[in-house]
N, C-alpha and C. Protein backbone atom coordinates (compact mmCIF):
# COMPACT_ATOMS: atom_id res chain seq x y z
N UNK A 1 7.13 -12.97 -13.06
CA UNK A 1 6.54 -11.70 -12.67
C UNK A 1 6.25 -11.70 -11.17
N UNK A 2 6.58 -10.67 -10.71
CA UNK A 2 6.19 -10.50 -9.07
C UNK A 2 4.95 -9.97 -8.50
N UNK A 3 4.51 -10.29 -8.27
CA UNK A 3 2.97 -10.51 -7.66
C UNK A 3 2.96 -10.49 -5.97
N UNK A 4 2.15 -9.52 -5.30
CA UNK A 4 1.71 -9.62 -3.93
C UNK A 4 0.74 -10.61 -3.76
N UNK A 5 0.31 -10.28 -2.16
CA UNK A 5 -1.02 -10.96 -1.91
C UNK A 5 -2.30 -10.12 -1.12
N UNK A 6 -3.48 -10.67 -0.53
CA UNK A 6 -4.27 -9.54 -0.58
C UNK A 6 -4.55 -9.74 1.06
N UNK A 7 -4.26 -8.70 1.34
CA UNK A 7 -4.08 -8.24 2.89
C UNK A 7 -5.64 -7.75 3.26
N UNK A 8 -5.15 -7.78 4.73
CA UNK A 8 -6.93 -6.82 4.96
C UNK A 8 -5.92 -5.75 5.98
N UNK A 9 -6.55 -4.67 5.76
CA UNK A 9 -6.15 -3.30 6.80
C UNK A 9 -7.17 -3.08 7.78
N UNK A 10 -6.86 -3.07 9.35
CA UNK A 10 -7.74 -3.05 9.78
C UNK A 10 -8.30 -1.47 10.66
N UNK A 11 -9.12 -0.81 10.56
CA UNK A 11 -8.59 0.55 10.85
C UNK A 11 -9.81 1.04 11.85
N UNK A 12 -9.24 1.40 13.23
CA UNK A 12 -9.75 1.75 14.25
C UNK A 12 -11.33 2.72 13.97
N UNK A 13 -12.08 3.01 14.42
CA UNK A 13 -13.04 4.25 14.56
C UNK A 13 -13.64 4.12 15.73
N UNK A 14 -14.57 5.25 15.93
CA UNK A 14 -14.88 5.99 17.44
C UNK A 14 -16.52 5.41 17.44
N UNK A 15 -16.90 4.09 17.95
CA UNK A 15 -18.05 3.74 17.76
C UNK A 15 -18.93 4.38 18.79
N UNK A 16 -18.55 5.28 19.63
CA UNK A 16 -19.34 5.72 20.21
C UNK A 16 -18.57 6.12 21.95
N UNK A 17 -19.10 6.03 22.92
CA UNK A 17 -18.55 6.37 24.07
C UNK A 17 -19.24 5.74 25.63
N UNK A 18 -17.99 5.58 26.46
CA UNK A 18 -18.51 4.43 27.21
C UNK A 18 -19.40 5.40 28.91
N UNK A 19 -19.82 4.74 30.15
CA UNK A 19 -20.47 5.27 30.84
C UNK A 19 -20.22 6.54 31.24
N UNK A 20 -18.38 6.33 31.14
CA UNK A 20 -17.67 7.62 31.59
C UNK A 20 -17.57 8.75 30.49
N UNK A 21 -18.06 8.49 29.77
CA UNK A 21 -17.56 9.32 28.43
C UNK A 21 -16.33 9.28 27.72
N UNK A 22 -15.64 8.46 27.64
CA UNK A 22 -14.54 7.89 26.86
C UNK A 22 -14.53 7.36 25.62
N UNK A 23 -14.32 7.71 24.64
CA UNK A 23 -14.33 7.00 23.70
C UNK A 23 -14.37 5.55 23.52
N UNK A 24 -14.86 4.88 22.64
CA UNK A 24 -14.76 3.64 22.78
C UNK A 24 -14.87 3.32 20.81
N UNK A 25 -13.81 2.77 20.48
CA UNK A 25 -13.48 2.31 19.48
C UNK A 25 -13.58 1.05 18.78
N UNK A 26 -13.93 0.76 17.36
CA UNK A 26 -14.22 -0.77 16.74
C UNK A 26 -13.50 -0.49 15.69
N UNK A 27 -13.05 -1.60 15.13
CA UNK A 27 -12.03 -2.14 13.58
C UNK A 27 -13.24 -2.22 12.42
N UNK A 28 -13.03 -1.95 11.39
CA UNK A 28 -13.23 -2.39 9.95
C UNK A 28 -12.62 -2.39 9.55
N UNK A 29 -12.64 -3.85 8.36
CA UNK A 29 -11.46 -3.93 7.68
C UNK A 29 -11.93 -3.44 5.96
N UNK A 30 -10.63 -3.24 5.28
CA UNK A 30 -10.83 -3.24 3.88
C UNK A 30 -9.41 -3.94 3.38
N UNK A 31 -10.32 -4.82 2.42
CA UNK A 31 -9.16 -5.71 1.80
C UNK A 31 -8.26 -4.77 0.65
N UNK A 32 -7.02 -5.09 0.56
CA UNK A 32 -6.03 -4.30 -0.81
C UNK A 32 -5.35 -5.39 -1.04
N UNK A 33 -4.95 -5.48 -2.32
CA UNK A 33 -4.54 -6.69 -3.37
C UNK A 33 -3.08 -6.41 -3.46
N UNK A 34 -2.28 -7.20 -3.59
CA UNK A 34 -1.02 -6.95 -4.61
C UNK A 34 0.09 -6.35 -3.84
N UNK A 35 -0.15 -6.85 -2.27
CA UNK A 35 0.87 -6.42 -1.39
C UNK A 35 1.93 -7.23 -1.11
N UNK A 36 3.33 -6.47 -1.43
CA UNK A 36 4.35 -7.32 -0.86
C UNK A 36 4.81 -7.60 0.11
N UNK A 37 5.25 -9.21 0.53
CA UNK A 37 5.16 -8.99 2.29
C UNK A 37 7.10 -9.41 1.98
N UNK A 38 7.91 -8.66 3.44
CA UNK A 38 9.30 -8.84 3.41
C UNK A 38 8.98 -9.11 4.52
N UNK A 39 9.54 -10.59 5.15
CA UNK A 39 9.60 -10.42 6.78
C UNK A 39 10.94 -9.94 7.10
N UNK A 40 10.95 -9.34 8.03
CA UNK A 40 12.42 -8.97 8.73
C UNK A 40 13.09 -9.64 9.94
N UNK A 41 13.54 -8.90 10.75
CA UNK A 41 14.58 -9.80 11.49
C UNK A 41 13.44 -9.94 12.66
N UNK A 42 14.28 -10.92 13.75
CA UNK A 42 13.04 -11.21 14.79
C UNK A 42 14.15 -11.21 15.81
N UNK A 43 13.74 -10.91 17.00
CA UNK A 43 14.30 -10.91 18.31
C UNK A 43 13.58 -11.44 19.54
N UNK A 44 14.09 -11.93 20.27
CA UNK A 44 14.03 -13.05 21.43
C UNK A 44 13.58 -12.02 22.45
N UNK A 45 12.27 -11.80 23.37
CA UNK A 45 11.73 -11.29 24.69
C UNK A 45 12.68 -11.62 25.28
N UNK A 46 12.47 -10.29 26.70
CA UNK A 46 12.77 -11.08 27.96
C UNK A 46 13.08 -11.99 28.96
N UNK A 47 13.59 -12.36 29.11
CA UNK A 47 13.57 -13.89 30.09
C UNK A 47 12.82 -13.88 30.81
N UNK A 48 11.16 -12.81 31.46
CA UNK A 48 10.57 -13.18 31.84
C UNK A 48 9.23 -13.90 30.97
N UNK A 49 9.52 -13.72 29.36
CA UNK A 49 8.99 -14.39 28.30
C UNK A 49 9.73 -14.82 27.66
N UNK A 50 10.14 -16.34 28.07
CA UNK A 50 11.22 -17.28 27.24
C UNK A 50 11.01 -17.85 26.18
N UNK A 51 9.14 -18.07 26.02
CA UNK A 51 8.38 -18.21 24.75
C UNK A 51 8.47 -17.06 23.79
N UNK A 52 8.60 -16.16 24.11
CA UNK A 52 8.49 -14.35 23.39
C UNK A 52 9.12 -14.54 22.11
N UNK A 53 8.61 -13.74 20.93
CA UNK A 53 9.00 -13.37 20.05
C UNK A 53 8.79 -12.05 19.18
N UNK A 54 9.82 -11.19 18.59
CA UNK A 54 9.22 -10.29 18.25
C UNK A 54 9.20 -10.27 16.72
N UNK A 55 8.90 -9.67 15.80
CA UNK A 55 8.99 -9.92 14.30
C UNK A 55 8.81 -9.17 13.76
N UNK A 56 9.57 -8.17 12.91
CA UNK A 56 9.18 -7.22 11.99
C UNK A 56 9.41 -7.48 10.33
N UNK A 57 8.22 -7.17 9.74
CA UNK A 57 7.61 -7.06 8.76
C UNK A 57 7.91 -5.48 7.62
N UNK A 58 8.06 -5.67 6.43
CA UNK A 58 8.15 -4.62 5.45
C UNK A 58 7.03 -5.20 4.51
N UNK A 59 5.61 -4.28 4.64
CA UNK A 59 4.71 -4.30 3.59
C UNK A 59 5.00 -3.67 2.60
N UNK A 60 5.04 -3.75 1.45
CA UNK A 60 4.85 -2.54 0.35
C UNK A 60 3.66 -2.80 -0.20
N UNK A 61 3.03 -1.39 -0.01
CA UNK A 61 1.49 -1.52 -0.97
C UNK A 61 1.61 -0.93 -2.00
N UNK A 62 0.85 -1.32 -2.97
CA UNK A 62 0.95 -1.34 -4.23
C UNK A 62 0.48 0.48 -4.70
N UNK A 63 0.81 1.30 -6.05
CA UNK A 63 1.13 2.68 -6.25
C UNK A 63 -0.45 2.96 -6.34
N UNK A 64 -0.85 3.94 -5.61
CA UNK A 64 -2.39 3.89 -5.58
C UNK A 64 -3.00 3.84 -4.24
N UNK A 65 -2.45 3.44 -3.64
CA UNK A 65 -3.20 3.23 -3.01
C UNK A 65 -3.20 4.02 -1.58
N UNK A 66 -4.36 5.07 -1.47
CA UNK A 66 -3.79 6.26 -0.44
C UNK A 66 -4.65 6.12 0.99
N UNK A 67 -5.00 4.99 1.24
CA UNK A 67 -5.90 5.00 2.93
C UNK A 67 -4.33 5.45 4.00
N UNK A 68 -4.87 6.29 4.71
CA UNK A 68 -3.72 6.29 5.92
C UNK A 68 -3.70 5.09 6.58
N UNK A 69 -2.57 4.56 7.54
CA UNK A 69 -2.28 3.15 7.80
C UNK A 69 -2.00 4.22 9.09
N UNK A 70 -1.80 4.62 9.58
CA UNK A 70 -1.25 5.39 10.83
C UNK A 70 -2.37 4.77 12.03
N UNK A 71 -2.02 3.92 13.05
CA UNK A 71 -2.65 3.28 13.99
C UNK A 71 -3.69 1.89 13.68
N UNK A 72 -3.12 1.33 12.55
CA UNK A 72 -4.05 0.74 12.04
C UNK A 72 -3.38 -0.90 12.19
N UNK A 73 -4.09 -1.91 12.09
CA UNK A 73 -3.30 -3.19 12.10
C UNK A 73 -3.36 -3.58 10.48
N UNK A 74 -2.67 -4.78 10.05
CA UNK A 74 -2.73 -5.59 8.94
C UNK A 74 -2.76 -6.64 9.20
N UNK A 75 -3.74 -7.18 8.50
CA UNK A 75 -3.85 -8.76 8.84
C UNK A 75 -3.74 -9.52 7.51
N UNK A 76 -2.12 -10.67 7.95
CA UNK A 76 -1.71 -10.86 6.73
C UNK A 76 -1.76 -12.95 6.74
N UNK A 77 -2.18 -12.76 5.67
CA UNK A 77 -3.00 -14.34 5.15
C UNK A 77 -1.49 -15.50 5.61
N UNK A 78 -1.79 -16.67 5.38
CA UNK A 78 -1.23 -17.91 5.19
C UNK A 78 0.22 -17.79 4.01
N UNK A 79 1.74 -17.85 4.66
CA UNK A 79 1.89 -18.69 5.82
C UNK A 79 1.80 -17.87 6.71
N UNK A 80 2.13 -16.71 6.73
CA UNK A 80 2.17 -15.59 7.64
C UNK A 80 1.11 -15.77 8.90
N UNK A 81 0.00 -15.53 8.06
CA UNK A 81 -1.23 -15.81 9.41
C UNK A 81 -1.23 -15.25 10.75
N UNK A 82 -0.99 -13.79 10.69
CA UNK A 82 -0.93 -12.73 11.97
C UNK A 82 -1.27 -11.72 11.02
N UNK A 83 -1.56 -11.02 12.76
CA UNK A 83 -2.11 -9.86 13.01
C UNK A 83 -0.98 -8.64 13.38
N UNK A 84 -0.41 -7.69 12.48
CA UNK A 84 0.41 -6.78 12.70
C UNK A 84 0.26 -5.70 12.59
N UNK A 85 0.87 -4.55 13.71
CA UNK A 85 0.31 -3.68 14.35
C UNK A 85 1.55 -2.89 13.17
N UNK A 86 0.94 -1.63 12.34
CA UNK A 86 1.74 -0.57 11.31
C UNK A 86 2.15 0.38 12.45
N UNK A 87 3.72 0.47 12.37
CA UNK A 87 4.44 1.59 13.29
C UNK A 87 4.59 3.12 12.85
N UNK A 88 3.90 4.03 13.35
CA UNK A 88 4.34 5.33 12.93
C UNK A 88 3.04 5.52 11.73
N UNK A 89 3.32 6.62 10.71
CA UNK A 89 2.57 7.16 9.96
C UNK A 89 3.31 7.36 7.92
N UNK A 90 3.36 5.93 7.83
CA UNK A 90 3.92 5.44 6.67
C UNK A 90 3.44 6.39 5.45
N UNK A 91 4.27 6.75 4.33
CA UNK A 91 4.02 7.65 3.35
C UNK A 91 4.86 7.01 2.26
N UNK A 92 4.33 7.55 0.79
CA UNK A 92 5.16 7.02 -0.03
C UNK A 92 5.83 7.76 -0.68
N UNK A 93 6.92 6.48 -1.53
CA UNK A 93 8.19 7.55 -2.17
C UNK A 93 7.85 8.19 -3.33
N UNK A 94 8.85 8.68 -3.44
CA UNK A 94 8.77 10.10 -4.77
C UNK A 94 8.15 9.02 -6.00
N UNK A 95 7.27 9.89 -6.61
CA UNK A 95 6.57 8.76 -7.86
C UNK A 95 7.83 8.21 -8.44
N UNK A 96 8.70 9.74 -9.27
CA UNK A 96 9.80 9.37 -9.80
C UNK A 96 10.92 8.04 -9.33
N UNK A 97 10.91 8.08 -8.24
CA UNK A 97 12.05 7.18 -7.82
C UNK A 97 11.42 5.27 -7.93
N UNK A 98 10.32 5.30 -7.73
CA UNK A 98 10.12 3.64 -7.93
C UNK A 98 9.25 3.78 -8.90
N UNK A 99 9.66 3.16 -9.97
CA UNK A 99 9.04 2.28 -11.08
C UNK A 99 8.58 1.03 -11.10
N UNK A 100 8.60 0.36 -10.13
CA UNK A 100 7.65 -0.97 -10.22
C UNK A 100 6.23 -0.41 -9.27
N UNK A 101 5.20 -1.44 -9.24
CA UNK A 101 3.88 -1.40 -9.10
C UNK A 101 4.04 -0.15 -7.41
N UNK A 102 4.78 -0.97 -6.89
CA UNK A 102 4.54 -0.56 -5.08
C UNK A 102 5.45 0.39 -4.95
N UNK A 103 4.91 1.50 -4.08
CA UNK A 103 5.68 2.92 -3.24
C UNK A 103 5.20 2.93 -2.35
N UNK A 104 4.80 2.34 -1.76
CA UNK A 104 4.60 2.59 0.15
C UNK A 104 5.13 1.22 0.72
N UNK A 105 5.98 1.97 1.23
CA UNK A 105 6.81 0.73 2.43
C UNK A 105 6.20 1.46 3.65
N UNK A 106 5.50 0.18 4.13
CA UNK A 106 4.79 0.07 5.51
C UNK A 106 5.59 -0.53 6.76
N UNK A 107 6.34 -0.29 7.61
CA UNK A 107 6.85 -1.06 8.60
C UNK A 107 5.76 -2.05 9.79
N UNK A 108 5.89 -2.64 10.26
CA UNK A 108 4.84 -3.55 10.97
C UNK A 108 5.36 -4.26 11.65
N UNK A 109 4.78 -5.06 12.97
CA UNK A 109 5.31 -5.35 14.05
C UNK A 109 4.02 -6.68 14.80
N UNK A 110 4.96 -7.57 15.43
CA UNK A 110 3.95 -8.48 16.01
C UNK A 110 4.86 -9.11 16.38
N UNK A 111 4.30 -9.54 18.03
CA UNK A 111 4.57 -10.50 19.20
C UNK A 111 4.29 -11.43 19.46
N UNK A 112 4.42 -12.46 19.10
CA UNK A 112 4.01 -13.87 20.18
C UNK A 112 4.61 -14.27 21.24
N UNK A 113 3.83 -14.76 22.34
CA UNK A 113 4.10 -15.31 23.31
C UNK A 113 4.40 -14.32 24.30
């Protein structure tokens, strides 16, 4: 049986505003269970970052589950163990069309080096 794991979403808000009047923003997270992680392909930085790496990720969260992810990070457990930034404003598929647990494919993104 296929089974996820339990992610934390981490999702921006407006904690208040700085001398200039600018917004100024903090994370809370909320944990969701039963997420599938796909890593995807990875590509090599710049040559002015020869260490660089880039890495994209396919979350699927499980059917249910409706927090917007739009600007939000995921922070995904061991082996993984990063912090990935959700691209764009992810939605899910037609109920009809997926029959297993998960309909939201999340795209996601993270750099080292």
């Amino acid at each position: 049986m296929i089974s996820g794991v339990d992610v934390t979403v981490m999702r921006p808000y407006e904690s208040g505003t700085d001398r200039f009047n600018n917004a100024v923003y903090g994370m809370t997270g909320e944990s969701v269970g039963n997420v599938l992680v796909a890593p995807g392909g990875t590509q090599d930085l710049e040559a002015s970052r020869p260490e660089g790496v880039h890495v994209d990720y396919t979350l699927h969260f499980p059917r249910g589950y409706a927090g917007a992810l739009e600007g939000c990070d995921v922070v995904l457990p061991a082996p993984w163990s990063c912090t990935c930034r959700v691209i764009g404003d992810p939605k899910p598929y037609i109920a009809a069309d997926t029959p297993t647990p998960w309909n939201l494919p999340v795209e996601c993104e993270v750099t080292h080096g």
